[in-house]
N, C-alpha and C. Protein backbone atom coordinates (compact mmCIF):
# COMPACT_ATOMS: atom_id res chain seq x y z
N UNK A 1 -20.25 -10.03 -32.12
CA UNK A 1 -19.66 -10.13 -33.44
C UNK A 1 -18.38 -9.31 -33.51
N UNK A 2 -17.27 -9.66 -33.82
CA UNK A 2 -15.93 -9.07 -34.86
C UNK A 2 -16.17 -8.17 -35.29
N UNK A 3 -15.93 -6.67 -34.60
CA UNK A 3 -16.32 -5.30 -35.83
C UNK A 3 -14.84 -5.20 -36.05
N UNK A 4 -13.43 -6.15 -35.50
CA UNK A 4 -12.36 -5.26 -36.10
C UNK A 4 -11.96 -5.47 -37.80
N UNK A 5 -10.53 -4.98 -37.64
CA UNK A 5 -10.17 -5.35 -38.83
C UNK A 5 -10.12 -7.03 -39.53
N UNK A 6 -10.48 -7.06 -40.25
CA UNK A 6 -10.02 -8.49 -40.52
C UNK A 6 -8.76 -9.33 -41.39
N UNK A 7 -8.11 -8.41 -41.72
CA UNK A 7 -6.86 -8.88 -41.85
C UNK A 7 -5.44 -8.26 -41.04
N UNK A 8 -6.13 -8.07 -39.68
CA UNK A 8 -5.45 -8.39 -38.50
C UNK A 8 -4.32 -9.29 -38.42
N UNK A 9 -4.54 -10.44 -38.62
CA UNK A 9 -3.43 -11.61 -38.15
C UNK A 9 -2.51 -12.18 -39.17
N UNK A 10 -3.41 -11.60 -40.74
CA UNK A 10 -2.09 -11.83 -41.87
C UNK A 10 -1.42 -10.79 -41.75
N UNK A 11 -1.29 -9.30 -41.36
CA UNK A 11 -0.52 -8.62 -41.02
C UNK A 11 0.10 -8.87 -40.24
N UNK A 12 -0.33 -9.00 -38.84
CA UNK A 12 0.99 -9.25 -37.64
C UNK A 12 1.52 -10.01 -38.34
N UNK A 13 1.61 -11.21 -39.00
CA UNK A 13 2.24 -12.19 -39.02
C UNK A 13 3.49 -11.77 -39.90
N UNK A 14 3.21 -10.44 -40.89
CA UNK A 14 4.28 -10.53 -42.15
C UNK A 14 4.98 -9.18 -41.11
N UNK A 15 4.76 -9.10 -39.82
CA UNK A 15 5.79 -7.83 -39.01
C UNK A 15 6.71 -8.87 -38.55
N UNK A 16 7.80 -7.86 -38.24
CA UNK A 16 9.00 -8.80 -37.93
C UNK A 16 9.41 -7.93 -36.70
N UNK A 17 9.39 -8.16 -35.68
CA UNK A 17 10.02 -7.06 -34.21
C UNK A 17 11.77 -8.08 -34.59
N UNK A 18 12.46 -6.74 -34.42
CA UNK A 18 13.72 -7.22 -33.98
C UNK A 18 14.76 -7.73 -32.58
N UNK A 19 15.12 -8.48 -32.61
CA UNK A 19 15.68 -8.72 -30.97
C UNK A 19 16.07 -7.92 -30.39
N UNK A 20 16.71 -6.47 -30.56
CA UNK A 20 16.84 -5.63 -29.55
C UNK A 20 15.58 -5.13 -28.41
N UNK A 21 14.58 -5.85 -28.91
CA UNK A 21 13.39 -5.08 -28.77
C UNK A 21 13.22 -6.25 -27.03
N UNK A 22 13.56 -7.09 -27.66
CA UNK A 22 13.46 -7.89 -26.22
C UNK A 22 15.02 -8.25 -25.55
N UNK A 23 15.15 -7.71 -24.66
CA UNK A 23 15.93 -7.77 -23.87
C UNK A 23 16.27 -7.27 -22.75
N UNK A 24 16.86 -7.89 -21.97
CA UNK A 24 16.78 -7.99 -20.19
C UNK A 24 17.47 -6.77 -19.57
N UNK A 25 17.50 -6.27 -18.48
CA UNK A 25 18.53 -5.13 -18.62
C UNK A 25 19.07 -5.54 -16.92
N UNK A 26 19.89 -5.30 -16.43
CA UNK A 26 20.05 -5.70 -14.77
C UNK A 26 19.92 -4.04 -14.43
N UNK A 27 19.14 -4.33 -13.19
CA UNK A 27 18.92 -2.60 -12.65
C UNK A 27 20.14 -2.10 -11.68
N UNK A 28 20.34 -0.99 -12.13
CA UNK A 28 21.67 -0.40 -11.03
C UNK A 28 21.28 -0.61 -9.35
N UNK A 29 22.09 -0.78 -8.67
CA UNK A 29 21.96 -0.83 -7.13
C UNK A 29 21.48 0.19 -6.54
N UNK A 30 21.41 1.93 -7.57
CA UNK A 30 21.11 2.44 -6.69
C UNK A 30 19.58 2.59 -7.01
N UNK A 31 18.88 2.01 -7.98
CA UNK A 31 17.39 1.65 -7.80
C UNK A 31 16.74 1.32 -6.42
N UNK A 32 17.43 0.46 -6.14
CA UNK A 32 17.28 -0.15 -4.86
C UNK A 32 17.54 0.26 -3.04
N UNK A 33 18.40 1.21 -3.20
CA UNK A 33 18.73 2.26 -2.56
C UNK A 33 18.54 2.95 -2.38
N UNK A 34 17.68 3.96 -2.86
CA UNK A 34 16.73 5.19 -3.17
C UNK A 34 15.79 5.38 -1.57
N UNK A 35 15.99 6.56 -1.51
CA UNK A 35 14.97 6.95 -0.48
C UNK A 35 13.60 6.76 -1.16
N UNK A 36 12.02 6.32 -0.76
CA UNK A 36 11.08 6.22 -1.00
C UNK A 36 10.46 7.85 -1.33
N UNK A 37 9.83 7.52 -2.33
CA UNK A 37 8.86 8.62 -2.80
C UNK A 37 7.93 9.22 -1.34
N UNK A 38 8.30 10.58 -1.47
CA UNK A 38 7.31 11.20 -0.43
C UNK A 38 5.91 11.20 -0.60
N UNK A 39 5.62 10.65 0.06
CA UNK A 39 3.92 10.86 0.08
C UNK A 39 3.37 12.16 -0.81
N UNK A 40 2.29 12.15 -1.71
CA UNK A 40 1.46 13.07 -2.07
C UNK A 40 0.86 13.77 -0.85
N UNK A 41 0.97 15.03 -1.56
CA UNK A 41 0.34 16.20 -0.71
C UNK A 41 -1.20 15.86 -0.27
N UNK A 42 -1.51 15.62 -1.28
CA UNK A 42 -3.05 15.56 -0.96
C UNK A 42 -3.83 13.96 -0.09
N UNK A 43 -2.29 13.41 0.12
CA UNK A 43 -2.95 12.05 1.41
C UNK A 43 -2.30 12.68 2.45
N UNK A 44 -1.77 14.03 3.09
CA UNK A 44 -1.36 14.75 4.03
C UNK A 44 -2.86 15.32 4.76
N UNK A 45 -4.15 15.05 4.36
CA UNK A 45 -4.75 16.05 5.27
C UNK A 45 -6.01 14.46 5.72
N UNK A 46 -5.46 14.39 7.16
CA UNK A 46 -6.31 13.12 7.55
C UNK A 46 -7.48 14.03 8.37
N UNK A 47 -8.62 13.47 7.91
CA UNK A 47 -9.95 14.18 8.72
C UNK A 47 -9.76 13.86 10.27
N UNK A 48 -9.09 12.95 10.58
CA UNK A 48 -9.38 12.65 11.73
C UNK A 48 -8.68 13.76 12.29
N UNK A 49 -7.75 14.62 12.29
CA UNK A 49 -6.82 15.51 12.71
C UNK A 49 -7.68 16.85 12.82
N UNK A 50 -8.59 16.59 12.05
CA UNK A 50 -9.04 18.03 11.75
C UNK A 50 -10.29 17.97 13.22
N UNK A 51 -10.53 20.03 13.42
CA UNK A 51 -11.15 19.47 14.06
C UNK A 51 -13.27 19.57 13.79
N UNK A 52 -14.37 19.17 14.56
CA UNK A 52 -15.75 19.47 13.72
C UNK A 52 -16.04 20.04 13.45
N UNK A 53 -16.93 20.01 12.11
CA UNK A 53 -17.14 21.30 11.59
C UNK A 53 -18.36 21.86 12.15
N UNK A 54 -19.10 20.60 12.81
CA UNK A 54 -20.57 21.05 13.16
C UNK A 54 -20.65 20.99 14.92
N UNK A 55 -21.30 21.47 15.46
CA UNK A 55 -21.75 21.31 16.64
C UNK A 55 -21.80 19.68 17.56
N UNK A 56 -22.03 18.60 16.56
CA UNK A 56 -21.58 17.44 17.26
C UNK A 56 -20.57 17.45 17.13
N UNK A 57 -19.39 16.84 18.19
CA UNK A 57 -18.32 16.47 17.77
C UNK A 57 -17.75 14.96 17.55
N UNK A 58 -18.77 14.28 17.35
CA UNK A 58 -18.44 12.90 16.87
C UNK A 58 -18.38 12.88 14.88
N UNK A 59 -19.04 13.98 14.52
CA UNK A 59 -19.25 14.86 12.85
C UNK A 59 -17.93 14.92 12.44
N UNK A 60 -17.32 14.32 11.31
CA UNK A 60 -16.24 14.53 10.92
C UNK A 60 -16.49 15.44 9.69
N UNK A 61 -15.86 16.00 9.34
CA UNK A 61 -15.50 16.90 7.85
C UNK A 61 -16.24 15.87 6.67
N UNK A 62 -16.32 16.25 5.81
CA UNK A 62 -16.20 15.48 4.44
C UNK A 62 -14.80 15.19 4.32
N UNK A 63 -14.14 13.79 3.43
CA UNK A 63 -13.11 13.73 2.84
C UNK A 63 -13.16 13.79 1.70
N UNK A 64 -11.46 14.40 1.43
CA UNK A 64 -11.36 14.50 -0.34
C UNK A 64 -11.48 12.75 -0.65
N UNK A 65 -12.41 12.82 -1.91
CA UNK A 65 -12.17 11.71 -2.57
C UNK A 65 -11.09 10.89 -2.50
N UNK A 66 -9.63 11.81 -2.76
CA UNK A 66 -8.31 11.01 -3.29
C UNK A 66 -7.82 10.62 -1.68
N UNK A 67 -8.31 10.78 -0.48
CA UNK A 67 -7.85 9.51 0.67
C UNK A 67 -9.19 9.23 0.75
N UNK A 68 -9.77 8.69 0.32
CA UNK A 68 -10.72 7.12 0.21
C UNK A 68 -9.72 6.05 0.57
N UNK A 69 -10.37 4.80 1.00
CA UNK A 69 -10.00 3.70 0.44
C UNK A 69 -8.28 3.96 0.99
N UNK A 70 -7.81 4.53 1.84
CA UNK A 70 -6.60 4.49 2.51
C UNK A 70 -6.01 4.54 3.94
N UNK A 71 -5.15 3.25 3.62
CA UNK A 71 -4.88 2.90 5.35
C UNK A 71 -3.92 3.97 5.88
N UNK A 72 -4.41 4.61 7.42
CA UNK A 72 -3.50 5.95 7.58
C UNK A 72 -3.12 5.03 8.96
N UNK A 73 -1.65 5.54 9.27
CA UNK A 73 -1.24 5.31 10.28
C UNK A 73 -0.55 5.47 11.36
N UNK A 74 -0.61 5.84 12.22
CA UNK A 74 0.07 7.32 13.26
C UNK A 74 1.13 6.12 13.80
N UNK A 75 1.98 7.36 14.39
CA UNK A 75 3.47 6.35 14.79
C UNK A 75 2.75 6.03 16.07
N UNK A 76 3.79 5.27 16.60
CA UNK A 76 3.35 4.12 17.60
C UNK A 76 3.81 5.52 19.03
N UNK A 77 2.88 6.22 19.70
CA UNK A 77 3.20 6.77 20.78
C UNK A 77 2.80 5.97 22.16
N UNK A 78 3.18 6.18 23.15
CA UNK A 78 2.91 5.12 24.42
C UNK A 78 2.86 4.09 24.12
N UNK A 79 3.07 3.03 23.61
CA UNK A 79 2.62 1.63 23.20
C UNK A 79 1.64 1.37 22.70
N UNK A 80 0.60 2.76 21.70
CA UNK A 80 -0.58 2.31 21.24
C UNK A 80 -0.06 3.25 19.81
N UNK A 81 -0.56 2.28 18.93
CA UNK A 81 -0.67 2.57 17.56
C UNK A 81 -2.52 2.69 16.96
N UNK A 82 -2.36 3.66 15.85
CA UNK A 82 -3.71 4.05 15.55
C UNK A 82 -3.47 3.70 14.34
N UNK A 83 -4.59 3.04 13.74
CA UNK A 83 -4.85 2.82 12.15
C UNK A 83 -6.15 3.40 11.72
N UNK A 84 -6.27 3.96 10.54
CA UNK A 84 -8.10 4.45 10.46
C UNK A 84 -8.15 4.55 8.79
N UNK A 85 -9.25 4.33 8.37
CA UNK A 85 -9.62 4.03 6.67
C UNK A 85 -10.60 4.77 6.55
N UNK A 86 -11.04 5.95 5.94
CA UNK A 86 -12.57 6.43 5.34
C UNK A 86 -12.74 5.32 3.65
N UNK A 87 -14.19 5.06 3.66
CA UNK A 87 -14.73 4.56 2.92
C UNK A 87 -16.18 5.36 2.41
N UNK A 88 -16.82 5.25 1.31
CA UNK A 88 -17.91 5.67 0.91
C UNK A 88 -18.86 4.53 0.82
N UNK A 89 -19.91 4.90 0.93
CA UNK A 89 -20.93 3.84 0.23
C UNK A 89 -22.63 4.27 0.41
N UNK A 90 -22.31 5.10 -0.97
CA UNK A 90 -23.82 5.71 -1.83
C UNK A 90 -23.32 7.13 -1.58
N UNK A 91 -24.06 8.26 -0.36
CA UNK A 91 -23.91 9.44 0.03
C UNK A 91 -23.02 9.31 1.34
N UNK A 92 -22.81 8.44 1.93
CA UNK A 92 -22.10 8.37 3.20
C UNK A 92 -20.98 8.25 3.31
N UNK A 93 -20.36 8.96 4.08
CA UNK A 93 -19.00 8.22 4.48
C UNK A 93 -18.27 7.51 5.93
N UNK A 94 -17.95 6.44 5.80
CA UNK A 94 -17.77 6.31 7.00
C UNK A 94 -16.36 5.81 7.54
N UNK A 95 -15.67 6.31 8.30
CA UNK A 95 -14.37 5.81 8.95
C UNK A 95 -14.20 5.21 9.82
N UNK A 96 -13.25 3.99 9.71
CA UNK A 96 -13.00 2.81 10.72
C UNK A 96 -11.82 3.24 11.67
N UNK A 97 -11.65 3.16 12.80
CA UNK A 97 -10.65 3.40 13.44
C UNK A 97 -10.32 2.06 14.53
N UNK A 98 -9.01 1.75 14.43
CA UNK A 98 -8.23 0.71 14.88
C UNK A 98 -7.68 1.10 16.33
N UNK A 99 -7.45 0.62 17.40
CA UNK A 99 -6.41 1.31 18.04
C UNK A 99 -5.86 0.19 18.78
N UNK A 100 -4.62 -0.31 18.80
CA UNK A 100 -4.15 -1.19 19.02
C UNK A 100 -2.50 -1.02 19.48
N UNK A 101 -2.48 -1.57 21.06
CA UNK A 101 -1.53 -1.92 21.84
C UNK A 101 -0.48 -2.45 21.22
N UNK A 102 0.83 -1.81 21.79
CA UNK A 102 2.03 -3.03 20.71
C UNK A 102 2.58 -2.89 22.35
N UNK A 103 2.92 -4.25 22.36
CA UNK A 103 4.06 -4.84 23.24
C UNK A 103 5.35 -3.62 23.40
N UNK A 104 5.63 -3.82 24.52
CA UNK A 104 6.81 -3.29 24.98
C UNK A 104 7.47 -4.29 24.71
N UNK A 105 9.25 -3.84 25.18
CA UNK A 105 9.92 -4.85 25.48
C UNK A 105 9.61 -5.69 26.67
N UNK A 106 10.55 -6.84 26.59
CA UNK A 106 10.59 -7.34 27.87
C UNK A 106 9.04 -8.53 28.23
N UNK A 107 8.09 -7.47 27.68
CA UNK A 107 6.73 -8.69 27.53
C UNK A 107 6.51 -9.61 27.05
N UNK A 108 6.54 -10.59 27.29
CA UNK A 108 5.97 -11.90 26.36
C UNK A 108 4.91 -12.27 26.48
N UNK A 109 3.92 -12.60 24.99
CA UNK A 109 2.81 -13.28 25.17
C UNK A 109 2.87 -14.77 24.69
């Protein structure tokens, strides 16, 4: 059921927005130009870097909540690039790790 107001729509109707209110603007070039926002501090600390806290060493740390759910990705050294994601699900956490070959030059597949 409708708990709002009910003369909702005979009001909007007797408002009047003025046309300045809509209008287009072209964005300066140097919007577009801009060095990218530095990464937050707090997606700077990848567990995988760190080292165990416990006696196994396959045991990773806990992660902070705020890198959940984020693709991390190390520069491409020797021709192998690393990708890795922590995820939760219930009390667990668990991280995927990628590791994947990039072509040199000169190779064709």
């Amino acid at each position: 059921p409708y708990t709002g107001d009910d003369n909702f729509f005979e009001k909007s109707k007797d408002r009047k927005v003025p046309d300045e209110e809509f209008r287009q603007v072209v964005p300066d070039l140097d919007d577009y130009t801009k060095e990218p926002p530095a990464l937050p501090p707090h997606l700077r600390h990848i567990i995988l870097n760190k080292p165990s806290p416990t006696i196994d060493p396959q045991a990773l740390p806990t992660p902070q909540y705020v890198s959940l759910n984020h693709l991390y990705c190390t520069a491409i050294k020797d021709g192998l690039m690393v990708l890795g994601a922590t995820q939760r699900y219930k009390e667990k956490f668990f991280t995927v790790v990628f590791y994947s070959v990039m072509p040199t030059s000169g190779v064709q597949y």
